[in-house]
PDB file of N, CA and C in Angstrom:
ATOM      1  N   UNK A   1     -34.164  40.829 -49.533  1.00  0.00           N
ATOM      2  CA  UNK A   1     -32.879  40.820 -48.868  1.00  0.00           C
ATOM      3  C   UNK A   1     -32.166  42.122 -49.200  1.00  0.00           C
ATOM      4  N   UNK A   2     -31.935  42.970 -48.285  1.00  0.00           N
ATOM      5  CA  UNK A   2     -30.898  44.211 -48.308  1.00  0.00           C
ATOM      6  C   UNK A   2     -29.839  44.145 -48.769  1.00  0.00           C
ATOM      7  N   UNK A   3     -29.247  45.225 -49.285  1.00  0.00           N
ATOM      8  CA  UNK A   3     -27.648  45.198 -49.976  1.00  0.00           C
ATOM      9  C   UNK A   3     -26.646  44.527 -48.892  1.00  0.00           C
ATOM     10  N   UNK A   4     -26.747  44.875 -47.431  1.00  0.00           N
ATOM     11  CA  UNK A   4     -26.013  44.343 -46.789  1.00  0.00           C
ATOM     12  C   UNK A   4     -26.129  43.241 -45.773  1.00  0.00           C
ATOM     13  N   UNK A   5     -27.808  42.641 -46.368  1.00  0.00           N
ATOM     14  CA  UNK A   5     -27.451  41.089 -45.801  1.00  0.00           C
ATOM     15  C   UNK A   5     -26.839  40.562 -47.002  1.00  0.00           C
ATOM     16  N   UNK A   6     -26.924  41.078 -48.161  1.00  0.00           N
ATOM     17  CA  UNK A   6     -26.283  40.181 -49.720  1.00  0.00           C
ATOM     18  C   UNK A   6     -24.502  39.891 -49.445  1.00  0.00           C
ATOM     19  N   UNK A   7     -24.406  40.949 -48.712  1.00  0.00           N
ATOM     20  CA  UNK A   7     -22.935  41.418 -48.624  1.00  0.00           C
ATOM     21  C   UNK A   7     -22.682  40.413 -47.358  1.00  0.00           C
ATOM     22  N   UNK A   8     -23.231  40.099 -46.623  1.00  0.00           N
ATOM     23  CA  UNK A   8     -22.554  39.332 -45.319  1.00  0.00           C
ATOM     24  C   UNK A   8     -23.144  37.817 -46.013  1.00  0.00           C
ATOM     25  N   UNK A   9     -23.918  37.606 -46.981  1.00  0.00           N
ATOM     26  CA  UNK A   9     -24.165  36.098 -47.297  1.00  0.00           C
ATOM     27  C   UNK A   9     -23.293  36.030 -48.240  1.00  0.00           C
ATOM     28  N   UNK A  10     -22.781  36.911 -48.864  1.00  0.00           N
ATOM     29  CA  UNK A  10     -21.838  36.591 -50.121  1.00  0.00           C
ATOM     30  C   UNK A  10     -20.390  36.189 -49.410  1.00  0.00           C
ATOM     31  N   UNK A  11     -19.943  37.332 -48.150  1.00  0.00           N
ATOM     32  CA  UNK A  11     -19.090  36.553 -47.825  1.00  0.00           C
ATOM     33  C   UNK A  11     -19.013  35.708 -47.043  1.00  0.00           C
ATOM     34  N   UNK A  12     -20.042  35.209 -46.246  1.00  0.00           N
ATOM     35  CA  UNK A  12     -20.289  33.553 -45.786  1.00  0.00           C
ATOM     36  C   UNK A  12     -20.172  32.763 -46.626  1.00  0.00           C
ATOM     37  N   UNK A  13     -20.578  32.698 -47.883  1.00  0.00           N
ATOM     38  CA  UNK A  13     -20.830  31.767 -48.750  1.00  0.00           C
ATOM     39  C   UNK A  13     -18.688  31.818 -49.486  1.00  0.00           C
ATOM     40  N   UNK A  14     -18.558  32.735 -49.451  1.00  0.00           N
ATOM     41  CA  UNK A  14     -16.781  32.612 -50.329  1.00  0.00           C
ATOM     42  C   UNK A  14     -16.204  32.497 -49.062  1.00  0.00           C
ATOM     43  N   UNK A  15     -16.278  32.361 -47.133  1.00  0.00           N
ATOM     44  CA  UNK A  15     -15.645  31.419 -46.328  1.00  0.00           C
ATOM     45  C   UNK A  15     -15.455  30.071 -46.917  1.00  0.00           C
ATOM     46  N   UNK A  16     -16.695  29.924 -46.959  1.00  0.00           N
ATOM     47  CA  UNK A  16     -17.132  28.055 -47.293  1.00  0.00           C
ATOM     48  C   UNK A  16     -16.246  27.840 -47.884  1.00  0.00           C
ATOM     49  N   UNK A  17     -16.321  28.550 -49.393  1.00  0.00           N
ATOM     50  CA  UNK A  17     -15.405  27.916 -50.248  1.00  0.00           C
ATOM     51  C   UNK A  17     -13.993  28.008 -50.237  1.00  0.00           C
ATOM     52  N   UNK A  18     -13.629  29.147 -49.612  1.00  0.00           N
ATOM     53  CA  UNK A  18     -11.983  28.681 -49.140  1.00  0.00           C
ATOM     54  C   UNK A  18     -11.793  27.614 -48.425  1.00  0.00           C
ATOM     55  N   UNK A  19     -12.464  27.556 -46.943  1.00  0.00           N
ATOM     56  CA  UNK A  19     -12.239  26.369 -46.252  1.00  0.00           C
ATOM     57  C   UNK A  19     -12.704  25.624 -47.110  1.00  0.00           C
ATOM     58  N   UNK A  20     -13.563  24.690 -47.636  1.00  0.00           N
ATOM     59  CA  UNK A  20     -13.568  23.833 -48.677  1.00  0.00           C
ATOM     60  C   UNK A  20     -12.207  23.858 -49.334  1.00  0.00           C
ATOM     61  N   UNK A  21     -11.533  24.569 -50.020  1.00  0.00           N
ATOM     62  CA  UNK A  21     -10.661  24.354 -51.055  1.00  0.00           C
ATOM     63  C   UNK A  21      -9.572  24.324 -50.317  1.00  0.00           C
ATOM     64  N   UNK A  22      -9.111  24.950 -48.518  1.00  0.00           N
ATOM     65  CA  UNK A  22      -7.693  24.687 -47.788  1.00  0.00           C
ATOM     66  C   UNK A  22      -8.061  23.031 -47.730  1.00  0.00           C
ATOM     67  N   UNK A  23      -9.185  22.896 -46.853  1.00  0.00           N
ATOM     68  CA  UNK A  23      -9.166  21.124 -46.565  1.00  0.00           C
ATOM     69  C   UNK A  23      -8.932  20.177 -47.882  1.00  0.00           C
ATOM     70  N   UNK A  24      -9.443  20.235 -48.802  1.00  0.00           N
ATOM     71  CA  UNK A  24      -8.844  19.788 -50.145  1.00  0.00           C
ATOM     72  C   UNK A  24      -7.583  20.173 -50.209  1.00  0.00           C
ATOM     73  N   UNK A  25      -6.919  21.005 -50.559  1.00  0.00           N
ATOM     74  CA  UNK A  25      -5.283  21.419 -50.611  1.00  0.00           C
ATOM     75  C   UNK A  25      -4.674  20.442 -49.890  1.00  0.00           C
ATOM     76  N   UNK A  26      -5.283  20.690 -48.076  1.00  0.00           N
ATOM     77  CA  UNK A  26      -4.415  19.663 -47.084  1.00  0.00           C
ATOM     78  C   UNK A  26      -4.908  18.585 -47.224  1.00  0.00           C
ATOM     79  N   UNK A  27      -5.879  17.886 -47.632  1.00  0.00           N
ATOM     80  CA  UNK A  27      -5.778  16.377 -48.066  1.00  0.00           C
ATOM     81  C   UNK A  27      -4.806  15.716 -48.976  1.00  0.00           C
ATOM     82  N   UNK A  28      -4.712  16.987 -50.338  1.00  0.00           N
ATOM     83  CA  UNK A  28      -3.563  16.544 -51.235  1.00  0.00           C
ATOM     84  C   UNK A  28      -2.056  16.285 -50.862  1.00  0.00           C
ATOM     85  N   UNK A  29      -2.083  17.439 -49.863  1.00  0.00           N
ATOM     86  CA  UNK A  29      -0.736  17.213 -49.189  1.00  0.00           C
ATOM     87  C   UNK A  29      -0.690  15.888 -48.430  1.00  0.00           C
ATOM     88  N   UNK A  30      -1.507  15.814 -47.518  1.00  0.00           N
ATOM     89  CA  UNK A  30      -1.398  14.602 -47.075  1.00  0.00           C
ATOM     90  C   UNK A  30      -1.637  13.267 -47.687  1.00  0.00           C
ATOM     91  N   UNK A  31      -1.924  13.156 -48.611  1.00  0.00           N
ATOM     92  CA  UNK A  31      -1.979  12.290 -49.828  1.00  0.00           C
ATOM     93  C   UNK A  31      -0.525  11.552 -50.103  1.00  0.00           C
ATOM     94  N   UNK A  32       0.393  13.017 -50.621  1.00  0.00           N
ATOM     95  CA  UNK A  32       1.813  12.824 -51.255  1.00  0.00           C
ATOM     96  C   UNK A  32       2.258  12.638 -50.236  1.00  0.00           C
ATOM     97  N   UNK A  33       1.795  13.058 -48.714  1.00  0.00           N
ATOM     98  CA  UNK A  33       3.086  12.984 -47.888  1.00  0.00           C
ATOM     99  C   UNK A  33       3.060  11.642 -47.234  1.00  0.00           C
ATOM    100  N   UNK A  34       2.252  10.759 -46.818  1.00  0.00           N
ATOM    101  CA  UNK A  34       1.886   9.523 -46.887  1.00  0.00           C
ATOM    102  C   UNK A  34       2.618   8.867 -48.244  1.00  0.00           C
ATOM    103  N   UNK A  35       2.182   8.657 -49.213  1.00  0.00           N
ATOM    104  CA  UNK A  35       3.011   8.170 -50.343  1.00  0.00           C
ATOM    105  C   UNK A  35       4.411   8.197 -50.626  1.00  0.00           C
ATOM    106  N   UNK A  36       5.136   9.463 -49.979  1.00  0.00           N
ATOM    107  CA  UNK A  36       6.297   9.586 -50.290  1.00  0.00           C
ATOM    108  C   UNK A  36       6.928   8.762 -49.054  1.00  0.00           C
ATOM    109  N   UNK A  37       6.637   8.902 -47.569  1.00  0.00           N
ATOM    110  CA  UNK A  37       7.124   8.195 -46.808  1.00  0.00           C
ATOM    111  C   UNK A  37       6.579   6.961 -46.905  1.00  0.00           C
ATOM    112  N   UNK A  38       5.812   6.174 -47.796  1.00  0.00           N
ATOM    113  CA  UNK A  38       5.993   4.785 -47.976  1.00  0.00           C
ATOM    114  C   UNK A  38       4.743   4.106 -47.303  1.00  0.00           C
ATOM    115  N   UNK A  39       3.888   5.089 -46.534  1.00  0.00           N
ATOM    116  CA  UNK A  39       2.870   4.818 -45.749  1.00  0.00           C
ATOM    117  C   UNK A  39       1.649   4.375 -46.340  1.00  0.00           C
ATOM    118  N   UNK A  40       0.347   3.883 -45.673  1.00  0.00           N
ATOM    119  CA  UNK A  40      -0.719   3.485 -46.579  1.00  0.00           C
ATOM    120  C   UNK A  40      -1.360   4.619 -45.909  1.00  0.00           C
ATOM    121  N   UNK A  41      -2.337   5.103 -46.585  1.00  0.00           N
ATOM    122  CA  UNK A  41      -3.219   6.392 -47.006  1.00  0.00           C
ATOM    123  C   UNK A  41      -4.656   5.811 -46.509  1.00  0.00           C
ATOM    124  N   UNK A  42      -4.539   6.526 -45.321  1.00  0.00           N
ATOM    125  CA  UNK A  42      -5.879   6.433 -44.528  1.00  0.00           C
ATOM    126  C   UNK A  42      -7.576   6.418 -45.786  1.00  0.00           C
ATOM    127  N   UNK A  43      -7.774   5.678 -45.054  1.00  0.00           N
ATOM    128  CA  UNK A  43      -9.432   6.078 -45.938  1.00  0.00           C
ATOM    129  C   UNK A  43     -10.019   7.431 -45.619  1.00  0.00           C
ATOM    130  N   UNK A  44     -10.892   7.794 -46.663  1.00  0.00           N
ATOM    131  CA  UNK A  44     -11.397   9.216 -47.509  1.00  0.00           C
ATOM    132  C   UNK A  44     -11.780   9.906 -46.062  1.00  0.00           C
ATOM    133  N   UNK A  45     -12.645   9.254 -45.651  1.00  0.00           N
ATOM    134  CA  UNK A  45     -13.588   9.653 -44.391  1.00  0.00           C
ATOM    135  C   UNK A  45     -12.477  10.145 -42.972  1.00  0.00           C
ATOM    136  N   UNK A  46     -11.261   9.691 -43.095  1.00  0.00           N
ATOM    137  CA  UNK A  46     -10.510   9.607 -42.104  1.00  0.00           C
ATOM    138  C   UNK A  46      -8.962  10.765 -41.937  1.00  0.00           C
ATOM    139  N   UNK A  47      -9.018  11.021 -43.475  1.00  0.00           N
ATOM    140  CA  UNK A  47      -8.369  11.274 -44.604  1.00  0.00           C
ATOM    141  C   UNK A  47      -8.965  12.913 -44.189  1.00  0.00           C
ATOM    142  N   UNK A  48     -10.111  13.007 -44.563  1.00  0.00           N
ATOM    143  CA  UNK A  48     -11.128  14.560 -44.394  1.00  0.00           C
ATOM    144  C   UNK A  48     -10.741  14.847 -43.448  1.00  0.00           C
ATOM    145  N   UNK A  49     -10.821  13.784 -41.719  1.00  0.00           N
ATOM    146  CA  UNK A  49     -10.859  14.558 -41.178  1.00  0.00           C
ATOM    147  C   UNK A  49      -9.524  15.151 -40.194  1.00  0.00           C
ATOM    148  N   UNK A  50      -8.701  14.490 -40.878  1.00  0.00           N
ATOM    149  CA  UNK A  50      -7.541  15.042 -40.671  1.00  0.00           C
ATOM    150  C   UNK A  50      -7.209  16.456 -41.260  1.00  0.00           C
ATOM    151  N   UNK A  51      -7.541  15.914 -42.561  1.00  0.00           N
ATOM    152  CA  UNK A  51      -7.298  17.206 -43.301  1.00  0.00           C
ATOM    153  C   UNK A  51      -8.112  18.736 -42.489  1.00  0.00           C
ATOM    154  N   UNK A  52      -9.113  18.576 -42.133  1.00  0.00           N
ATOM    155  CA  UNK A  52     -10.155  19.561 -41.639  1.00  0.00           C
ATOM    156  C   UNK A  52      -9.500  19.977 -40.407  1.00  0.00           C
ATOM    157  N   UNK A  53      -9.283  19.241 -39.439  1.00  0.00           N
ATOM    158  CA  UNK A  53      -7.947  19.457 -38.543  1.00  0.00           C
ATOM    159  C   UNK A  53      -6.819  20.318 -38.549  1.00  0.00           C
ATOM    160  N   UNK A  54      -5.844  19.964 -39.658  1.00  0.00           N
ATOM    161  CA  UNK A  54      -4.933  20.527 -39.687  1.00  0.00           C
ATOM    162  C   UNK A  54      -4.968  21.937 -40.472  1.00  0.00           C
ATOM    163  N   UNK A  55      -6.497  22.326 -41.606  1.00  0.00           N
ATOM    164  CA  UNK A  55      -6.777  23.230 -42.083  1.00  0.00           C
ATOM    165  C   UNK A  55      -6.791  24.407 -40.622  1.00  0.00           C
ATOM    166  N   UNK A  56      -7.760  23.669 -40.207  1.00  0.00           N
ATOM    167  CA  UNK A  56      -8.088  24.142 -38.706  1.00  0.00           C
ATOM    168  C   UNK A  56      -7.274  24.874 -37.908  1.00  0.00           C
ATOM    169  N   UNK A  57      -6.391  24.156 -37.511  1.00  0.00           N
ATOM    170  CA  UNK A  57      -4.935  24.656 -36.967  1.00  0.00           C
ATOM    171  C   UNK A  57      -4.449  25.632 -37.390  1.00  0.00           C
ATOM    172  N   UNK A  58      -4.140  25.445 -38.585  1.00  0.00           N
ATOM    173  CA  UNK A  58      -3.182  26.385 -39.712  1.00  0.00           C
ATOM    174  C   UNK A  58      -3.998  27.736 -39.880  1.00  0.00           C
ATOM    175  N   UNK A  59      -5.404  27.889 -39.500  1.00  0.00           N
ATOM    176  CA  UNK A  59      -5.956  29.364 -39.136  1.00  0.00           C
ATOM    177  C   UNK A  59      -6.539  29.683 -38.048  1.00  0.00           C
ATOM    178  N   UNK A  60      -6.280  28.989 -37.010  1.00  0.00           N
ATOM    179  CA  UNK A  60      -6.032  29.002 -35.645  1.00  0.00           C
ATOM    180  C   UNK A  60      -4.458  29.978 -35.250  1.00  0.00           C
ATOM    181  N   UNK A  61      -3.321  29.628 -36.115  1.00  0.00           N
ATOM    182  CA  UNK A  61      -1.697  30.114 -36.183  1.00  0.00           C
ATOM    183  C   UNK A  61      -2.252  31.090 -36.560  1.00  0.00           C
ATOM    184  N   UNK A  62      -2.682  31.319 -37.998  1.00  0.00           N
ATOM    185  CA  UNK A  62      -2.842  32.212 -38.914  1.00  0.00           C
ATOM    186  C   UNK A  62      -3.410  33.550 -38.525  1.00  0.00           C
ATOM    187  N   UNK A  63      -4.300  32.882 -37.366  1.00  0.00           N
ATOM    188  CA  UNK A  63      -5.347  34.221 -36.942  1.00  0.00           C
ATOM    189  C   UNK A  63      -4.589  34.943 -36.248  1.00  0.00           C
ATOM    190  N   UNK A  64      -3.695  34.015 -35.137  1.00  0.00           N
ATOM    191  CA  UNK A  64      -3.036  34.874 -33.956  1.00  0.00           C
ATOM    192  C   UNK A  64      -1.660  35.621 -34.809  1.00  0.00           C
ATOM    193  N   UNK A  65      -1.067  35.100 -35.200  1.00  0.00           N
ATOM    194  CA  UNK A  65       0.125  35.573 -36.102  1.00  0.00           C
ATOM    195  C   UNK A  65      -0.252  36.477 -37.476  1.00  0.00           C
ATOM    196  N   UNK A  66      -1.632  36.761 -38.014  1.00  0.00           N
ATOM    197  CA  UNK A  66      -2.093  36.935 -38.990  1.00  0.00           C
ATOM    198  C   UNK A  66      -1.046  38.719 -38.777  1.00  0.00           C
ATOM    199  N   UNK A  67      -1.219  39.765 -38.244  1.00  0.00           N
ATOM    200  CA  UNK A  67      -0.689  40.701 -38.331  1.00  0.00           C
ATOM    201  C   UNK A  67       0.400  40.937 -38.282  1.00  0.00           C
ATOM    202  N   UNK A  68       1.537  39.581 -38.027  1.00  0.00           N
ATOM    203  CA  UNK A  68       3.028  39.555 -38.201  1.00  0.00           C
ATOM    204  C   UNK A  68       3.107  38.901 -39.385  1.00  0.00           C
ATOM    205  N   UNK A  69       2.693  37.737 -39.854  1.00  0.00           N
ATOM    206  CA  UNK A  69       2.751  37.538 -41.202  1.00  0.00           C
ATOM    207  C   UNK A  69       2.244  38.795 -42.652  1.00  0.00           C
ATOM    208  N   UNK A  70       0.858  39.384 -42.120  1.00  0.00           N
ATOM    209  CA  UNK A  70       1.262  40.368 -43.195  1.00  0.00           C
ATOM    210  C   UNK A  70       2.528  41.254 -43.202  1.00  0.00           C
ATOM    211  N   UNK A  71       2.925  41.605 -41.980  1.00  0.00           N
ATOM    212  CA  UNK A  71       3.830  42.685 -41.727  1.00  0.00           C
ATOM    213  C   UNK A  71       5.059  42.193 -42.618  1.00  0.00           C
ATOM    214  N   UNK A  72       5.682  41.397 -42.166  1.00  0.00           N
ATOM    215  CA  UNK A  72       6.791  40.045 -42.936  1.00  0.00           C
ATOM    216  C   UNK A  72       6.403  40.066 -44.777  1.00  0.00           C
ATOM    217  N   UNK A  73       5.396  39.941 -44.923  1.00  0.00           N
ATOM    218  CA  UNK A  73       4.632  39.829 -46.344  1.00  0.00           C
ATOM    219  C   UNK A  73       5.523  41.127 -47.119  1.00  0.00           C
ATOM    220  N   UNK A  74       4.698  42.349 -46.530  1.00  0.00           N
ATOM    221  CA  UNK A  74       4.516  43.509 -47.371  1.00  0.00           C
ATOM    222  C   UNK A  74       6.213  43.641 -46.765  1.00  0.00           C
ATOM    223  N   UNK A  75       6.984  43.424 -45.983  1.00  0.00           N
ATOM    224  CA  UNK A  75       8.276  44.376 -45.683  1.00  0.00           C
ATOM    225  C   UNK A  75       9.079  43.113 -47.074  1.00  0.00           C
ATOM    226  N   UNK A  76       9.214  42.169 -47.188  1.00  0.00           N
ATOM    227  CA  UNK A  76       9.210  40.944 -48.401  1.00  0.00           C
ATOM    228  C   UNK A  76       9.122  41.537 -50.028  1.00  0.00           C
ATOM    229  N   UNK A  77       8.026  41.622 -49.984  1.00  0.00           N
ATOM    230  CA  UNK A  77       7.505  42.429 -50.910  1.00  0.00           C
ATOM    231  C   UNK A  77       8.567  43.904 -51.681  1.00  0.00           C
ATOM    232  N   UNK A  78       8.072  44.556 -50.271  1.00  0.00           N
ATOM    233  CA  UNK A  78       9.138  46.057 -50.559  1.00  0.00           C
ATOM    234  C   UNK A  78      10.539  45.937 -50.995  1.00  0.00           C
ATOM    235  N   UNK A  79      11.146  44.790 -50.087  1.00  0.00           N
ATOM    236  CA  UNK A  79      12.409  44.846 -50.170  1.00  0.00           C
ATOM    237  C   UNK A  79      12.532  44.336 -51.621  1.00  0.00           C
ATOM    238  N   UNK A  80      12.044  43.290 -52.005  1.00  0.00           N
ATOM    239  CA  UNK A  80      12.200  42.618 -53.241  1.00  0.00           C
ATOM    240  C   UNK A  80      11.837  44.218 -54.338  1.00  0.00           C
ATOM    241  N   UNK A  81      11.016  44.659 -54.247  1.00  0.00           N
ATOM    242  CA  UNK A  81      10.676  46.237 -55.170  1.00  0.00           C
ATOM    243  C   UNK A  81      12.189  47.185 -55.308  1.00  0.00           C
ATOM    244  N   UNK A  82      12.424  46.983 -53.524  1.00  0.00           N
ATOM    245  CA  UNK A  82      13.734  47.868 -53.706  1.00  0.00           C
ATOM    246  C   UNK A  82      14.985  47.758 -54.581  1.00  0.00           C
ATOM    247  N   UNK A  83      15.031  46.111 -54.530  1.00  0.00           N
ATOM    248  CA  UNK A  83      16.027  45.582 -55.277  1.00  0.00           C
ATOM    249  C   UNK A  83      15.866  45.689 -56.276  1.00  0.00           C
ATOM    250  N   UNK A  84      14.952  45.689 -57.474  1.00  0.00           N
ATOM    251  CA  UNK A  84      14.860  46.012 -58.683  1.00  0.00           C
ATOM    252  C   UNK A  84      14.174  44.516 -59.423  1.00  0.00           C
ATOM    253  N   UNK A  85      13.251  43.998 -58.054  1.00  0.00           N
ATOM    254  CA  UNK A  85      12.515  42.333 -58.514  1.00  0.00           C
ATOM    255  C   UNK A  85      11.660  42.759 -58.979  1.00  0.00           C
TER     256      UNK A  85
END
């Protein structure tokens, strides 16, 4: 395997694991947020695939908005530098 199939399997393989770890994140959320409004908490299987869904979504936004959110980020950032944060 070449340096740069290593390099395109390494970062296939650290996709996975973000998406793995957003859909976990948004299960947790949806966990508490069910619990807090008093609701009963779908089963695991049902639970995933919501979560996988709304991961889904959220870099579906992310992708199209991705170059106004950094922009917002780093001008955030600066300003907070300027101020003396």
């Amino acid at each position: 395997m070449g340096h740069e199939n290593m390099d395109k399997q390494t970062k296939e393989d650290l996709r996975k694991i973000a998406r793995n770890t957003e859909t976990k994140v948004t299960e947790s959320i949806l966990r508490w947020k069910y619990k807090k409004q008093g609701k009963a908490v779908p089963q695991n299987s049902e639970l995933q695939r919501r979560s996988r869904v709304i991961a889904d979504e959220a870099h579906q936004i992310i992708s199209r908005r991705g170059k106004t959110v950094w922009k917002e980020l780093k001008q955030a950032v600066f300003k907070k530098k300027t101020e003396g944060g």
